[in-house]
Every structure is written in structure tokens, then in C-alpha cells.
N, C-alpha and C. Protein backbone atom coordinates (compact mmCIF):
# COMPACT_ATOMS: atom_id res chain seq x y z
N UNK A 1 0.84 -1.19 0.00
CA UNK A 1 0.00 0.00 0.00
C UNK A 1 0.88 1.25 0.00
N UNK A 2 0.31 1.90 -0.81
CA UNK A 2 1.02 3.41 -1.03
C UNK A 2 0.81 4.30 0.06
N UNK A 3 1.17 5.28 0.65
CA UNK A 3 1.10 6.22 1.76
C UNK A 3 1.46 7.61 1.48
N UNK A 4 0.46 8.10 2.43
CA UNK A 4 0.59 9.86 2.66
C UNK A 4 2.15 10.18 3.52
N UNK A 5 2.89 10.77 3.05
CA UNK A 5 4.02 11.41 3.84
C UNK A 5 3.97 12.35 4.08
N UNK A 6 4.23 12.72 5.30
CA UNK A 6 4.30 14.44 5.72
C UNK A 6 6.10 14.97 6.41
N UNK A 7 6.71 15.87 5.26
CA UNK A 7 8.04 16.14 5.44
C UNK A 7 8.00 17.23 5.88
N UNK A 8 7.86 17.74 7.24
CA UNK A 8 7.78 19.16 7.84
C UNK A 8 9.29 20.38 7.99
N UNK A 9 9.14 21.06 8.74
CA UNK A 9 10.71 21.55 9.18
C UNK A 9 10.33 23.32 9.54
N UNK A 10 10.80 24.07 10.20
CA UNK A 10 11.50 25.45 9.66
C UNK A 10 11.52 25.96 8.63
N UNK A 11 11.60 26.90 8.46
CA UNK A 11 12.09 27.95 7.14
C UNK A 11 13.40 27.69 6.98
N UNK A 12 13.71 27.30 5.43
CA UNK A 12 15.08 27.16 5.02
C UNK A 12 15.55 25.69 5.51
N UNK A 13 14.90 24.83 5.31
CA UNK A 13 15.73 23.75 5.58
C UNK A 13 15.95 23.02 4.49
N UNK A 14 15.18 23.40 3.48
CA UNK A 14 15.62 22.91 1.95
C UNK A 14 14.61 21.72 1.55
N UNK A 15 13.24 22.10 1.67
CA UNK A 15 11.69 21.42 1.86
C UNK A 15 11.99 21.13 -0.04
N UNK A 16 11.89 22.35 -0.63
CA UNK A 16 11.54 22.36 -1.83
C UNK A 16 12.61 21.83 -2.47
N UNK A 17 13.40 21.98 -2.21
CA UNK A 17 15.54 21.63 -3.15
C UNK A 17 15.05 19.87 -2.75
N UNK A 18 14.60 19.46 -1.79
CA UNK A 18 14.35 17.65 -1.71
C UNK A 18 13.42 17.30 -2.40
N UNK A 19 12.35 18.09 -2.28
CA UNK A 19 10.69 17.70 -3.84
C UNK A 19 11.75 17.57 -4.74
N UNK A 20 12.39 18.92 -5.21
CA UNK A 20 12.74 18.41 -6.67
C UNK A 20 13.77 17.53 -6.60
N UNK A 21 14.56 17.04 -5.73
CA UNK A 21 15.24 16.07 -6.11
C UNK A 21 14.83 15.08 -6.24
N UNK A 22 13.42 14.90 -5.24
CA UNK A 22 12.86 13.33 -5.73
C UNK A 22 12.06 13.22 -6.62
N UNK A 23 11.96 14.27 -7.20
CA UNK A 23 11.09 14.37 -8.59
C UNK A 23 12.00 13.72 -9.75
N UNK A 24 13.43 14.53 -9.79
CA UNK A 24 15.03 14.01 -10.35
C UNK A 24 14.63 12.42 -10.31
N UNK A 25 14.33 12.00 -9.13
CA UNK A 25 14.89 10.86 -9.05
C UNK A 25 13.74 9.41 -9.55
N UNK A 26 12.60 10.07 -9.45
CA UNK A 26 11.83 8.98 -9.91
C UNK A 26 12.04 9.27 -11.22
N UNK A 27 12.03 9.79 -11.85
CA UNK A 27 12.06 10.43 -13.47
C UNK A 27 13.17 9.74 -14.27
N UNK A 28 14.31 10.06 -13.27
CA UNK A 28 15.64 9.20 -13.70
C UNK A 28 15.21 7.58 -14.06
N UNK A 29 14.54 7.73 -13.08
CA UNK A 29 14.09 5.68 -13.04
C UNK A 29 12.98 5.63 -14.54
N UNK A 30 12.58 6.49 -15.44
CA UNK A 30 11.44 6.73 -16.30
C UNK A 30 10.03 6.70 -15.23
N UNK A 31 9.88 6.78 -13.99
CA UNK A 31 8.43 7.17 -13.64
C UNK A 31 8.00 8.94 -13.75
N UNK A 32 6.92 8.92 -13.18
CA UNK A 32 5.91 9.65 -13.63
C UNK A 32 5.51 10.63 -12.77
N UNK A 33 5.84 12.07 -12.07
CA UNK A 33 5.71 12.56 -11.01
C UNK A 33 4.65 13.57 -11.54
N UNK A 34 3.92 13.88 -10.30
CA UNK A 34 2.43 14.93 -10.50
C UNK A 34 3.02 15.96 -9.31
N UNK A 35 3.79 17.28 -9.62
CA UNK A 35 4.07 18.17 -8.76
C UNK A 35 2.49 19.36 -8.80
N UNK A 36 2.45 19.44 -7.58
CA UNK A 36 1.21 20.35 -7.01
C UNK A 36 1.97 21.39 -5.99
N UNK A 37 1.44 22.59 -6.03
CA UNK A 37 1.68 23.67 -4.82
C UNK A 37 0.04 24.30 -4.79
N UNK A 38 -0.09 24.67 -3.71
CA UNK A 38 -1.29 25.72 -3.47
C UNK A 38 -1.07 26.88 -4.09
N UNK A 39 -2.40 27.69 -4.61
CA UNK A 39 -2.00 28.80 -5.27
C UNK A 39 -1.68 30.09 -4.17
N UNK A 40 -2.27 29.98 -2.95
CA UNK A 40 -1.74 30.71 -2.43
C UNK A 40 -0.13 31.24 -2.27
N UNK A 41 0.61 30.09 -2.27
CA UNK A 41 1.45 30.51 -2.56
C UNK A 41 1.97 31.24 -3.99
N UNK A 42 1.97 32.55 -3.92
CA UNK A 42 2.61 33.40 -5.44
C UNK A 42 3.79 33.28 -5.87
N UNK A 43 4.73 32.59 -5.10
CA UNK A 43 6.20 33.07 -5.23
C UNK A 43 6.40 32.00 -6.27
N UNK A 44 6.95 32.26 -7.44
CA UNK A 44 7.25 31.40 -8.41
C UNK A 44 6.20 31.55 -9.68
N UNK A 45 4.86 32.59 -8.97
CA UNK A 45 3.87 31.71 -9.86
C UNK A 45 3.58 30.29 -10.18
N UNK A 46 3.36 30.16 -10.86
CA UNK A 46 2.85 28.38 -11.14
C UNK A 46 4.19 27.49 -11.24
N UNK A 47 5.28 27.85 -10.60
CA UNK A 47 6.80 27.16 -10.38
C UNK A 47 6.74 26.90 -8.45
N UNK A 48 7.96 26.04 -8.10
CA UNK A 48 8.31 25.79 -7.19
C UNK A 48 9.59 26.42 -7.26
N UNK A 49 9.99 27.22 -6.08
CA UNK A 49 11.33 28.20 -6.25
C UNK A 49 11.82 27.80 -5.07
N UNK A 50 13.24 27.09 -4.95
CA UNK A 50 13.95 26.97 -4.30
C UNK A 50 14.84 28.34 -3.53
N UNK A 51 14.99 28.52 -2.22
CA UNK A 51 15.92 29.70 -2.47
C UNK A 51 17.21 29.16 -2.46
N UNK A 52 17.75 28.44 -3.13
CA UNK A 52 19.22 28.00 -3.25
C UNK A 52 18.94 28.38 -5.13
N UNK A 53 17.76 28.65 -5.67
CA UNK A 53 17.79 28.63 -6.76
C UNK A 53 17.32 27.69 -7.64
N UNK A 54 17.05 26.77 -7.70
CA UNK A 54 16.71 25.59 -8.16
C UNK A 54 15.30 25.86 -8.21
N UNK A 55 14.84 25.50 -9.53
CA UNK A 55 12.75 25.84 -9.77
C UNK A 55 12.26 24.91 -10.55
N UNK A 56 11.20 24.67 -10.78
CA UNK A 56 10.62 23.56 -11.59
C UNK A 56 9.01 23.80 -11.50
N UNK A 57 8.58 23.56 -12.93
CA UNK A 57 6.84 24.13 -13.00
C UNK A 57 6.24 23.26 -12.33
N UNK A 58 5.49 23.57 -11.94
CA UNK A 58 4.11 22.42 -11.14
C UNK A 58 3.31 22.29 -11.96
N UNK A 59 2.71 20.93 -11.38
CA UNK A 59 1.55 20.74 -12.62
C UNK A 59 0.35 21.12 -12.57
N UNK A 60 0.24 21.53 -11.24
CA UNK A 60 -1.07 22.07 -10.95
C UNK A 60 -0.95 22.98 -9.97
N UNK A 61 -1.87 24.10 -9.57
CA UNK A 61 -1.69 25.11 -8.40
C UNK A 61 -3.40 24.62 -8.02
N UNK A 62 -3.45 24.77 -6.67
CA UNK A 62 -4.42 24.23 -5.97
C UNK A 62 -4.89 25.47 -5.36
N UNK A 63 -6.10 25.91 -5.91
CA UNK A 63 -7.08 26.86 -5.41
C UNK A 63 -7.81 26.05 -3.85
N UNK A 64 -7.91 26.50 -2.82
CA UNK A 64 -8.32 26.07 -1.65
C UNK A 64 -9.78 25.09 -1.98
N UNK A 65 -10.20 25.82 -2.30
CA UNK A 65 -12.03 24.48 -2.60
C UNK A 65 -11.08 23.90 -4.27
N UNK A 66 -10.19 23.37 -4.38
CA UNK A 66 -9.95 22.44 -5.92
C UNK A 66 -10.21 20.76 -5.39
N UNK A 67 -10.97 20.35 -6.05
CA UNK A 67 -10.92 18.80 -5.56
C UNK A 67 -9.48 18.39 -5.81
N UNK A 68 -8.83 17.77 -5.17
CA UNK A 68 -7.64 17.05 -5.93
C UNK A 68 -7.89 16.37 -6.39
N UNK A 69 -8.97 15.41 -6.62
CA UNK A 69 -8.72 14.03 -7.12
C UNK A 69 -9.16 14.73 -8.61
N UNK A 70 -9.96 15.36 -8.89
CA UNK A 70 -10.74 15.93 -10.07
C UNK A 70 -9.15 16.68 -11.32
N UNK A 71 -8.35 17.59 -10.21
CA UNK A 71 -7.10 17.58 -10.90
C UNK A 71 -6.20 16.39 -11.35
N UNK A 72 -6.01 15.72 -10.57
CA UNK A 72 -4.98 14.60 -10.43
C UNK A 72 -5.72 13.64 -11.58
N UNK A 73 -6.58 13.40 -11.76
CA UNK A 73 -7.15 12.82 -13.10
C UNK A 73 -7.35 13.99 -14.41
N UNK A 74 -6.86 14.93 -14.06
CA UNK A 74 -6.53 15.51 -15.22
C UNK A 74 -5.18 15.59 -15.64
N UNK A 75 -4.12 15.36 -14.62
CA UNK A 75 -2.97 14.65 -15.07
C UNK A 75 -2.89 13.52 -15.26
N UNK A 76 -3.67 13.01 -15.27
CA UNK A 76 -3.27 11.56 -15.82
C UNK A 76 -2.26 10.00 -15.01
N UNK A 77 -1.80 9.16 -15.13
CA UNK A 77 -1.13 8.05 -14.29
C UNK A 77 -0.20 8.90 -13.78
N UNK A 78 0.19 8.79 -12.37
CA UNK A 78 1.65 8.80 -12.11
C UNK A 78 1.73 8.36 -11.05
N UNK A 79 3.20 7.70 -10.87
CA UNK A 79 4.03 7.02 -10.20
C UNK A 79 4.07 7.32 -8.28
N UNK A 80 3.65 8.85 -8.69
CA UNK A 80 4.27 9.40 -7.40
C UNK A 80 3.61 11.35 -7.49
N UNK A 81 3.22 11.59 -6.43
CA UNK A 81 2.93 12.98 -6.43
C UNK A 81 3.79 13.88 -5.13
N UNK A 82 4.27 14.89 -5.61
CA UNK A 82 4.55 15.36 -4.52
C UNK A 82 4.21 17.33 -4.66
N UNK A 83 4.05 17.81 -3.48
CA UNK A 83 3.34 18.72 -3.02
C UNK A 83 4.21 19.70 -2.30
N UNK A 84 4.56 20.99 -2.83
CA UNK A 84 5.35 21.84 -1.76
C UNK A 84 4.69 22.67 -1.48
N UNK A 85 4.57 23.45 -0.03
CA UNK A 85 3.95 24.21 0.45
C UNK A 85 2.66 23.53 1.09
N UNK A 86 2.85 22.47 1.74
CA UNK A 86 1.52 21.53 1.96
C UNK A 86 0.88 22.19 2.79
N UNK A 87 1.09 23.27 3.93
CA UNK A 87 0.58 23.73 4.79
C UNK A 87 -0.95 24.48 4.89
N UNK A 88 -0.36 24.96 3.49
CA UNK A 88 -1.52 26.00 2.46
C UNK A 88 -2.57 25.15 2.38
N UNK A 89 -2.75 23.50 1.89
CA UNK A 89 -3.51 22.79 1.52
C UNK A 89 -5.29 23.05 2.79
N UNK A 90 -6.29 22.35 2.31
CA UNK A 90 -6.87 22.98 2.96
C UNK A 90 -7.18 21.55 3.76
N UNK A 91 -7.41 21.37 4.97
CA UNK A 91 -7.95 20.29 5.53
C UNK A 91 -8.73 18.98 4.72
N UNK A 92 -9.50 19.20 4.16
CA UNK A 92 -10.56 18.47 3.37
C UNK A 92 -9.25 17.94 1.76
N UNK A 93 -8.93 18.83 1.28
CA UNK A 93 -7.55 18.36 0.34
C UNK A 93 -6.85 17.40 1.02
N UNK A 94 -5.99 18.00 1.94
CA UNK A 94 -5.41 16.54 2.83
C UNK A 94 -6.02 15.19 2.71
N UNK A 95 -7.21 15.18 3.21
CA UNK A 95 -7.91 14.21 3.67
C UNK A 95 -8.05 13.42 1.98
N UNK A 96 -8.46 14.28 1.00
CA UNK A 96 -8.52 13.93 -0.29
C UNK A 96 -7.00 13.25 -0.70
N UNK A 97 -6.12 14.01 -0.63
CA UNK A 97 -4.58 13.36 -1.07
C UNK A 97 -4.54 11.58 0.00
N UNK A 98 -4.76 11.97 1.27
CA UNK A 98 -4.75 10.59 1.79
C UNK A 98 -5.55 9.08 1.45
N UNK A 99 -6.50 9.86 1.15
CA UNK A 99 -7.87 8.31 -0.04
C UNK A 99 -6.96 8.46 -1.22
N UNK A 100 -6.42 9.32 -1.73
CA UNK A 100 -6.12 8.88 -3.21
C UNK A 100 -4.91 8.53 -3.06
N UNK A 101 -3.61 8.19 -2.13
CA UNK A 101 -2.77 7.18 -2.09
C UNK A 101 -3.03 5.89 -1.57
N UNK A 102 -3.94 5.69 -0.74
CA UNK A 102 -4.89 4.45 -0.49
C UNK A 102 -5.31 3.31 -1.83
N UNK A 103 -6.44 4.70 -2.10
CA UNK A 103 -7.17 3.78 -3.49
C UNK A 103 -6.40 3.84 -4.54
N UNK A 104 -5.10 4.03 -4.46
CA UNK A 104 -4.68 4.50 -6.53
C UNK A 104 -3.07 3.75 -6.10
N UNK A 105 -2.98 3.44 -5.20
CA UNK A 105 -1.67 2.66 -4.52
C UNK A 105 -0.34 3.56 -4.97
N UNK A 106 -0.55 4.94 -4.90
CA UNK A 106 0.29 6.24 -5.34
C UNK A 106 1.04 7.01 -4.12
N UNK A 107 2.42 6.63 -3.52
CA UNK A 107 3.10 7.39 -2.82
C UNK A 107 2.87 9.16 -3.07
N UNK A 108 2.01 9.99 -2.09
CA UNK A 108 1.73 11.63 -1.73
C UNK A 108 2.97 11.43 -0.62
N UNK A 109 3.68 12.47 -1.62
CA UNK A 109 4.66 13.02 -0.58
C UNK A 109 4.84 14.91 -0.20
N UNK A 110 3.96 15.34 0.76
CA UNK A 110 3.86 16.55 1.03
C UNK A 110 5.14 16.92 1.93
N UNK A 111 5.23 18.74 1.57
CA UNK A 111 6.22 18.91 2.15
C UNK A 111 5.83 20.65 2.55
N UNK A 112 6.16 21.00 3.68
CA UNK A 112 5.47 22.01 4.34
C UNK A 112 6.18 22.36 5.88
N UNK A 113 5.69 23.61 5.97
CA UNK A 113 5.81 23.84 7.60
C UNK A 113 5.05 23.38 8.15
N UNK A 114 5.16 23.30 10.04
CA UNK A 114 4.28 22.59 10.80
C UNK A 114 3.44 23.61 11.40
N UNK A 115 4.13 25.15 11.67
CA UNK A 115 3.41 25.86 12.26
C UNK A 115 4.05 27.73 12.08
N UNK A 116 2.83 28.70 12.25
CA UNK A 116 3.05 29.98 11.30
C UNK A 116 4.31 30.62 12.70
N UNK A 117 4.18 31.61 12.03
CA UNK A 117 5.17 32.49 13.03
C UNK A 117 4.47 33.18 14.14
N UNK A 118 3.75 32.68 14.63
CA UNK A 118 3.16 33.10 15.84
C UNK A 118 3.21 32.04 16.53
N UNK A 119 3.90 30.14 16.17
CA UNK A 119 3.90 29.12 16.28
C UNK A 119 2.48 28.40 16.35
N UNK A 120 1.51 28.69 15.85
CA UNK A 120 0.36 28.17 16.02
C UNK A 120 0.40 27.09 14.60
N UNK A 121 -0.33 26.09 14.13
CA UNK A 121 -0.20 25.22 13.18
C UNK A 121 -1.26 25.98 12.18
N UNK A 122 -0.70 25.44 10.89
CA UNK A 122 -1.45 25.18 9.57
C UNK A 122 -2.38 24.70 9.64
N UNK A 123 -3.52 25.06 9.12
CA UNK A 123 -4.82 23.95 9.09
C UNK A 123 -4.43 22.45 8.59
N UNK A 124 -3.69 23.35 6.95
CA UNK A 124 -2.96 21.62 6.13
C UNK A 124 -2.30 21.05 7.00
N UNK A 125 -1.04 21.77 7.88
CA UNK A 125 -0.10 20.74 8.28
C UNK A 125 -0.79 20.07 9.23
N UNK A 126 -1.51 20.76 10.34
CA UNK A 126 -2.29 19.55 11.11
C UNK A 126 -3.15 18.90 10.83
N UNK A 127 -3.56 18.39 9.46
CA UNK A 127 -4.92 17.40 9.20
C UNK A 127 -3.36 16.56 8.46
N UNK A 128 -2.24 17.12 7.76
CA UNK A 128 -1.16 16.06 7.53
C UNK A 128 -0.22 15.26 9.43
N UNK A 129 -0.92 16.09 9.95
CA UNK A 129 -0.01 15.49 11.15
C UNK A 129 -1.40 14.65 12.11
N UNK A 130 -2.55 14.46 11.62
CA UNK A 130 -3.38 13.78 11.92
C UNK A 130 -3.61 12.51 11.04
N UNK A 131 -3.29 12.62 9.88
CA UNK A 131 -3.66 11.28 8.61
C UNK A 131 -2.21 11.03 7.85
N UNK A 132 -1.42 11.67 8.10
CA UNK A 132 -0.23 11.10 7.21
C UNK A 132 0.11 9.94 8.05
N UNK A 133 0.81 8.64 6.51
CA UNK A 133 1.40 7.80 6.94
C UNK A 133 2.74 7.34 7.93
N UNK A 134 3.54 8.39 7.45
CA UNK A 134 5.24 8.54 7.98
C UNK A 134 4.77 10.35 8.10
N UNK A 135 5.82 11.15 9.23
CA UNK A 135 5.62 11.71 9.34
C UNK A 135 7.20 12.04 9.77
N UNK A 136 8.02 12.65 8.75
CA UNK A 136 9.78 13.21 9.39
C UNK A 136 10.10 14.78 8.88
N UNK A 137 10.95 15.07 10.04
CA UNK A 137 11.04 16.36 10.08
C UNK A 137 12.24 16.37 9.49
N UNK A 138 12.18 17.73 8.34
CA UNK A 138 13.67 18.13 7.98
C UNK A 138 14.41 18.86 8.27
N UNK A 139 15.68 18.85 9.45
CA UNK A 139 16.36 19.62 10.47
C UNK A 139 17.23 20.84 9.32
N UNK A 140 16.75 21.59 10.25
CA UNK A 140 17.41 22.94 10.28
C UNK A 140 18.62 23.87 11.41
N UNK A 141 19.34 24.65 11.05
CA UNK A 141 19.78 25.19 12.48
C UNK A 141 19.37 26.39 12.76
N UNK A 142 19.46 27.35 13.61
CA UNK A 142 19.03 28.42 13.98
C UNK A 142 20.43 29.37 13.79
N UNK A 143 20.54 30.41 14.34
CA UNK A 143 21.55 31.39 13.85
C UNK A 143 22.71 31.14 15.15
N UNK A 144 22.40 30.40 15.73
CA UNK A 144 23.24 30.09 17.22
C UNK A 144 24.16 29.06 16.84
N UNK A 145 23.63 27.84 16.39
CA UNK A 145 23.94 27.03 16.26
C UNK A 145 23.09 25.58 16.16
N UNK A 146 21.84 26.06 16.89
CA UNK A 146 20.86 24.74 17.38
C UNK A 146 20.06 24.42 16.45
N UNK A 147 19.53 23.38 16.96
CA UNK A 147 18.39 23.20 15.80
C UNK A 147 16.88 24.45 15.86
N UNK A 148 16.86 24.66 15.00
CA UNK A 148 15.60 25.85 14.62
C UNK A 148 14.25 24.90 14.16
N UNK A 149 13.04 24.99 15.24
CA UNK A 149 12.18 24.10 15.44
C UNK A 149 10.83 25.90 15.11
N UNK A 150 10.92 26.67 15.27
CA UNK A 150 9.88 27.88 15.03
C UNK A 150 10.36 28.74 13.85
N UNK A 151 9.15 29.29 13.54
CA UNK A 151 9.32 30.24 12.48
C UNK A 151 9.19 31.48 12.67
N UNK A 152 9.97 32.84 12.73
CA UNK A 152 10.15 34.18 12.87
C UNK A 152 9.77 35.07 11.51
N UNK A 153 9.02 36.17 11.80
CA UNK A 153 8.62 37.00 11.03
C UNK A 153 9.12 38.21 11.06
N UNK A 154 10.02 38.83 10.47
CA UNK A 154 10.09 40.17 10.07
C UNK A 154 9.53 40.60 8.95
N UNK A 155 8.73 42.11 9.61
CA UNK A 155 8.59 43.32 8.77
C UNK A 155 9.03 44.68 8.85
N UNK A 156 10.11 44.55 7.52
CA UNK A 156 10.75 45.81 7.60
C UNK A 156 12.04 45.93 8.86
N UNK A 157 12.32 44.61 8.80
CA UNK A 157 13.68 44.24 9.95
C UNK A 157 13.30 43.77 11.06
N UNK A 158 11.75 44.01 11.61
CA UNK A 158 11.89 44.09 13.01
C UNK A 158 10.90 42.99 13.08
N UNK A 159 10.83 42.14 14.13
CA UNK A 159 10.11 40.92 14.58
C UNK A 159 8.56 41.53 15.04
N UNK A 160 7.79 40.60 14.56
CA UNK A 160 6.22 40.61 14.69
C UNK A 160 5.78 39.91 14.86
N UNK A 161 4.65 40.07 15.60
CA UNK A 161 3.87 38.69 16.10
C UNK A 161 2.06 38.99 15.96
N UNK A 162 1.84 40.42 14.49
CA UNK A 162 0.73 40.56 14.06
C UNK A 162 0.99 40.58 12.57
N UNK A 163 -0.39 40.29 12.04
CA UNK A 163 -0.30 39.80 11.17
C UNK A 163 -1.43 38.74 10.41
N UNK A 164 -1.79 38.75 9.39
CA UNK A 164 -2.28 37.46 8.65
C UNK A 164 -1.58 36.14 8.72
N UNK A 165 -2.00 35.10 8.88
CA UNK A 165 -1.00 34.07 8.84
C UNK A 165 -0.22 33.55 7.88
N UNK A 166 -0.44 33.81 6.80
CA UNK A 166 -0.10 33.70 5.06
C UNK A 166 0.11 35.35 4.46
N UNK A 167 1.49 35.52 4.67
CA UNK A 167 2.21 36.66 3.77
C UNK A 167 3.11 36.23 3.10
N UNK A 168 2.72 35.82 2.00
CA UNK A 168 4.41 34.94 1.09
C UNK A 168 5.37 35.75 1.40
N UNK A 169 7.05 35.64 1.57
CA UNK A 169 7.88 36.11 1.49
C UNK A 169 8.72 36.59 0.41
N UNK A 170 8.23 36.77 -0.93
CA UNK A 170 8.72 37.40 -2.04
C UNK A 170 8.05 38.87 -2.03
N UNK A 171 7.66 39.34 -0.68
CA UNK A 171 7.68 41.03 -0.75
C UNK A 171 8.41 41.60 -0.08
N UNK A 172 9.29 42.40 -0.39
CA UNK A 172 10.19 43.43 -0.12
C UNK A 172 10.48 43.46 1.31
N UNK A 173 9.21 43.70 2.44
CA UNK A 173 9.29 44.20 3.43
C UNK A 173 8.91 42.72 4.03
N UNK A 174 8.86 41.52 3.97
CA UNK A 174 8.21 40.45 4.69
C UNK A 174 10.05 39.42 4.95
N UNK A 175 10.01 38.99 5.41
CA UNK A 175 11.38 37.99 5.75
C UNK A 175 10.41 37.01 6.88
N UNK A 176 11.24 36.19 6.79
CA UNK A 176 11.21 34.68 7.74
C UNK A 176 12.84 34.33 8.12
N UNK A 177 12.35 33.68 9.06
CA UNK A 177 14.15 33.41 9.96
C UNK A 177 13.24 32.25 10.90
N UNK A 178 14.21 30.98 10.75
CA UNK A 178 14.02 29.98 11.15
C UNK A 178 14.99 30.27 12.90
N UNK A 179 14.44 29.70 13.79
CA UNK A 179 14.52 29.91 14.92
C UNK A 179 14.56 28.77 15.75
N UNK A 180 15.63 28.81 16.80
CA UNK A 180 15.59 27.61 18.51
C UNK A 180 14.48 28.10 19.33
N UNK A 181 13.61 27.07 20.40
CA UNK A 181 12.83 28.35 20.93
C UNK A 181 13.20 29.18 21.85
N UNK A 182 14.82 29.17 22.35
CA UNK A 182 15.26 30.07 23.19
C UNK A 182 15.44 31.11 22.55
N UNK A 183 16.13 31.60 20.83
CA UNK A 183 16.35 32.69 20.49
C UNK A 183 14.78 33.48 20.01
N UNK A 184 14.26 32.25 19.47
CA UNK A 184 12.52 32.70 19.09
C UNK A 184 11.63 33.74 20.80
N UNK A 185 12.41 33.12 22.00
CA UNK A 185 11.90 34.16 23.22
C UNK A 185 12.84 35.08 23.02
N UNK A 186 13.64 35.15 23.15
CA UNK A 186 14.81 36.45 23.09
C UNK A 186 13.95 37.00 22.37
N UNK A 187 13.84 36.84 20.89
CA UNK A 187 14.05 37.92 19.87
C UNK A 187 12.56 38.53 19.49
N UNK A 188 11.73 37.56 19.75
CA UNK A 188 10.36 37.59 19.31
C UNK A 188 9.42 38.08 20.69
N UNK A 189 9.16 37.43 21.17
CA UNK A 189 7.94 37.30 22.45
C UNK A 189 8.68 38.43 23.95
N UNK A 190 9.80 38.01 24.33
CA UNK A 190 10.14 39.37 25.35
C UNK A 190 10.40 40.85 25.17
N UNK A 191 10.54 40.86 23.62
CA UNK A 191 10.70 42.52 23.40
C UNK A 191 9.07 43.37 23.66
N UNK A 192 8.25 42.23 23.48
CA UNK A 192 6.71 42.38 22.97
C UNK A 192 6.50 42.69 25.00
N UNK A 193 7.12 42.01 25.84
CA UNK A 193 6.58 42.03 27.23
C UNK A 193 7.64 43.10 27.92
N UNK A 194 8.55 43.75 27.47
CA UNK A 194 9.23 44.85 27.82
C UNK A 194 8.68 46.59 28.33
């Protein structure tokens, strides 16, 4: 039986640079990969953008109410699907990607944050951290040295903790900084109680 994977992590741990490599890699073998991102995410437009540089078109961008299965049969057989930005996905999608590696015996391999910069979770990532099959995190470090387990928001340099929960970071004034949760209190939450 085929299975839902959920590959979580930090900002910058290189979520998207591993999609496309395992995209590389089934392809190499001649299979058949179905890359999906949510459209919320803008950055790339209808591409997956690595920030090491590395991009590759998706085959589909997922409007929040899109059936997946209704897309995914408009691509046609494949081997293997994988998904960046899974977080975006909407609960009910999840749940859809998880029946359709079930019934279609098709490895979904999503890849996403676990939770926004206020540390609260994704709707997607927690219905993937409720129904995914395997569930591994991809380590990151923080600016110290440690592992960076939260996500930090700057606007305009300075740390925030208001906000929409979805501001892509391809605008000018928006940044993300992957964080330990000791520097995430330093830098974030005690300036706010000062």
C-alpha cells in the first residue's frame, strides 16, 4: 500500500531543493511525477522556487475548494505525487490526497511547515499530522547554532507577532528566519513584554 508522507521543518531547511530532487529521481528511473503547490502561494507563480535557486513548473496550483482528485485525473497516471507548500492545503484536500494514495496505490509526498510564526499550526499541516502515513522532520539550524524548530517574522527588519498568517515572502518588506525556541523568546515574544 502506497502512503501519505508528511516532510515538515522550519524555514530554510531545503523542503523544496528535496521535492525536486525526488522528482530528479523517480524520473531518472522513467516514472511519472504529478508536482502540485497551493496557489496561495505566489512566489514562483505556477513554479516551485527553491531559495538555493533551483525551480521547476508544477503541474497544478491548488485553489483552496480544488478537488484534488478531479485535478490529479486531469494529469493523468503517475508514479508518485509530490506537493510543496503543503501547509496552504486545505484540511478536506489533505484528507482527499490521503484516499487517493490508499485507493490508486500512489506514494503523496507533502512537504510544508508545521506551524506559522506566531507558532500556532497550519490547518494543512495539522490534518497532515493527523492522517499522514510517515511523518519526518527536515532539520534545520538556527543562527546560534541549534536546531531551529519555530518560524520568525520580520517586517521591515523588526520581529512581529501581528499579522495574517499567510504573507508569502517574495515582498520586499516580509522575511522569515528559522529559529531555537530560546532565540525565538529572546528575539520575538520578550521585546513584545518589555
Amino acid at each position: 500500500m502506497a502512503k501519505l508522507y508528511f516532510r515538515y521543518s522550519a524555514m530554510n531547511s531545503g523542503k523544496t531543493t528535496a521535492l525536486i530532487q525526488a522528482a530528479h529521481n523517480y524520473e531518472e528511473r522513467g516514472m511519472k511525477v504529478a508536482i502540485l503547490k497551493p496557489a496561495v502561494d505566489s512566489k514562483g507563480d505556477d513554479r516551485i522556487v527553491s531559495r538555493l535557486g533551483v525551480e521547476r513548473a508544477a503541474d497544478a496550483t491548488l485553489a483552496t475548494d480544488d478537488n484534488v482528485s478531479q485535478i490529479l485525473e486531469g494529469i493523468g497516471a503517475v508514479d508518485c505525487i509530490l506537493i510543496d507548500e503543503a501547509q496552504f492545503l486545505s484540511p478536506l484536500q489533505v484528507t482527499e490526497l490521503f484516499w487517493y494514495a490508499v485507493d490508486h496505490n500512489t506514494p503523496v509526498i507533502a512537504y510544508g511547515l508545521r506551524t506559522d510564526f506566531k507558532t500556532n499550526g497550519f490547518p494543512g499541516a495539522t490534518r497532515l499530522l493527523e492522517l499522514a502515513h510517515e511523518i519526518s522532520e527536515l532539520k534545520t539550524i538556527c543562527r546560534c547554532g541549534k536546531k531551529a524548530i519555530l518560524n520568525a517574522r520580520r517586517v521591515n527588519g523588526q520581529y512581529v507577532l501581528e499579522g495574517e498568517q499567510v504573507e508569502i515572502d517574495d515582498k520586499a518588506h516580509v522575511e522569515y528566519e528559522a529559529l531555537c525556541a530560546e532565540d525565538y523568546k529572546q528575539l520575538v515574544l520578550l521585546p513584545r513584554q518589555a
